[in-house]
Each structure stands twice: as C-alpha cells, then as structure tokens.
C-alpha atoms as a PDB file:
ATOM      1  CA  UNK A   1       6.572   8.014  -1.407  1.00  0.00           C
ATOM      2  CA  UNK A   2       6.096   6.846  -5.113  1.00  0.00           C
ATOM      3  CA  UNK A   3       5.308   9.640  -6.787  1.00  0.00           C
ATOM      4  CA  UNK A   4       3.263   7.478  -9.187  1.00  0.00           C
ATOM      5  CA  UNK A   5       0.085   8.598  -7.525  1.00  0.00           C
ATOM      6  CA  UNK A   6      -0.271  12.536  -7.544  1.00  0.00           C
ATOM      7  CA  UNK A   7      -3.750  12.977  -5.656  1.00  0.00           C
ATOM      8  CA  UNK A   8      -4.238  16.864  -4.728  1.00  0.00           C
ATOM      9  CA  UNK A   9      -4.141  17.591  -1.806  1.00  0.00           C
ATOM     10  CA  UNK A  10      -7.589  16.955   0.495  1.00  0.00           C
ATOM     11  CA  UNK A  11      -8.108  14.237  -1.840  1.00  0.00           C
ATOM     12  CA  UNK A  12     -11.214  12.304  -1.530  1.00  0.00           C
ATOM     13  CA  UNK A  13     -11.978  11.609   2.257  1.00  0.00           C
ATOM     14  CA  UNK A  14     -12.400   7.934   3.304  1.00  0.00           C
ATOM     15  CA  UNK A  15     -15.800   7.085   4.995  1.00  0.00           C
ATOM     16  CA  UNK A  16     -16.219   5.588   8.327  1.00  0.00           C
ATOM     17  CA  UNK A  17     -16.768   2.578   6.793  1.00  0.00           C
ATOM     18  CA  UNK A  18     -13.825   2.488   4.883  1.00  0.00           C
ATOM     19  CA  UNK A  19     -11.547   4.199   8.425  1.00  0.00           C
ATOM     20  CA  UNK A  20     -12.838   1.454  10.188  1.00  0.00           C
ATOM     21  CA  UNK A  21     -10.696  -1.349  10.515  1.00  0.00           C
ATOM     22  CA  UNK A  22      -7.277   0.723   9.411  1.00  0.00           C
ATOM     23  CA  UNK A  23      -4.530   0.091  10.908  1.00  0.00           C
ATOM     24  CA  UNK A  24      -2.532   3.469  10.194  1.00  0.00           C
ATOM     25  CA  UNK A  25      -4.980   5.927  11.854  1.00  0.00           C
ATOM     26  CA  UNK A  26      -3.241   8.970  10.447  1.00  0.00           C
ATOM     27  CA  UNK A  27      -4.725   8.136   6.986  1.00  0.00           C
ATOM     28  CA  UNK A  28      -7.854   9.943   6.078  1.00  0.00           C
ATOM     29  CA  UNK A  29      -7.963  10.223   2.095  1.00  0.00           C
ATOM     30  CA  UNK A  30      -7.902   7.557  -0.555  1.00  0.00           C
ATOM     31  CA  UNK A  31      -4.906   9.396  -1.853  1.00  0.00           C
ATOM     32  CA  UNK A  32      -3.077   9.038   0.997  1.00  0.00           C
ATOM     33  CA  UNK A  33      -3.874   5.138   1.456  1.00  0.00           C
ATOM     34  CA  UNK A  34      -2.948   4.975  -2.131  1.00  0.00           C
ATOM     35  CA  UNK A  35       0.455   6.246  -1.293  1.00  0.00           C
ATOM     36  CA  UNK A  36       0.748   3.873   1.592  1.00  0.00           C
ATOM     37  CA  UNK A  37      -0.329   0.146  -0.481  1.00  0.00           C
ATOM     38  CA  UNK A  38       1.873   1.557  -2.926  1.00  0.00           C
ATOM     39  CA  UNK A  39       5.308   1.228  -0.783  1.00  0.00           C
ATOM     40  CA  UNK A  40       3.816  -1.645   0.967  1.00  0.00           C
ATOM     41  CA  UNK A  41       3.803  -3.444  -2.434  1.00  0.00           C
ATOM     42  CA  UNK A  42       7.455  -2.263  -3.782  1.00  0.00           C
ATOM     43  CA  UNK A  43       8.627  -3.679  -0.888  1.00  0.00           C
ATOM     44  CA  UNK A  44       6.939  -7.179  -0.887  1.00  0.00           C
ATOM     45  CA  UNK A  45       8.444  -6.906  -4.840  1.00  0.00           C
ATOM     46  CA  UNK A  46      12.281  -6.556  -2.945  1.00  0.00           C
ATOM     47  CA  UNK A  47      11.276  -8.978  -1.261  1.00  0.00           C
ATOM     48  CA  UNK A  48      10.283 -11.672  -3.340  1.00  0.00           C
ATOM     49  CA  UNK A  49      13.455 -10.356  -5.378  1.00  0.00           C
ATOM     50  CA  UNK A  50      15.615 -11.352  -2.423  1.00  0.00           C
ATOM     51  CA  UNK A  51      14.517 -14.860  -2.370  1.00  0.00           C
ATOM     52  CA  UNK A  52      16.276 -18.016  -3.901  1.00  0.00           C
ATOM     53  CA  UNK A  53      15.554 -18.379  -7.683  1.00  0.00           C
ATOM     54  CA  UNK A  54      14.505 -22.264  -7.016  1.00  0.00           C
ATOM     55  CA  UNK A  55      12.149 -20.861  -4.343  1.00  0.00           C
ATOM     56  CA  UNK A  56       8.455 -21.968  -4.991  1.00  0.00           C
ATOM     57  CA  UNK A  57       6.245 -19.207  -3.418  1.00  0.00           C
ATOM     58  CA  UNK A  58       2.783 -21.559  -4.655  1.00  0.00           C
ATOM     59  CA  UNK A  59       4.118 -25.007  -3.058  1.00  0.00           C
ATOM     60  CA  UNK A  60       1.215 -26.113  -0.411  1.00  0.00           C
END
C-alpha cells in the first residue's frame, strides 16, 4: 500500500456500525480501511491525470 499511513498492527477495531455496509469484508481496523481509501484515491488522481486537459469534470 502507501506507506503514508503506519497504523500498528491490531489497530483500532471498526464497530458494527461502522462494518456494516463495507464492501471489502476482510477489513476490520480503521488502519486497514485507511490503507484501502488511500489507493482508492491515488488512483482516481491517475485517473483524472489521464484525462484531456480541456476536459471539464464540473460541467452539468
């Protein structure tokens, strides 16, 4: 993963509340879903740097 985010290991569990509703059912701390929105946004940043320069991402 990042790196970015060192959380020792056994970090801080998730509740139920916050397990419900995940859709990657192997995470179970907040480190560990740290690690995951933390790829998830470097790669909608390739993304958008992928796109044509002229390309308005905020046009309705």
């Amino acid at each position: 993963m990042t790196g970015i985010l060192n959380q020792p290991e056994g970090a801080t569990p998730l509740t139920a509340d916050e397990l419900q509703g995940l859709k990657l059912p192997g995470i179970t701390t907040h480190g560990e879903l740290n690690e995951v929105e933390a790829v998830n946004i470097e790669q909608g940043l390739r993304w958008l740097d992928r796109r044509p320069r002229g390309f308005d991402l905020l046009t309705d």
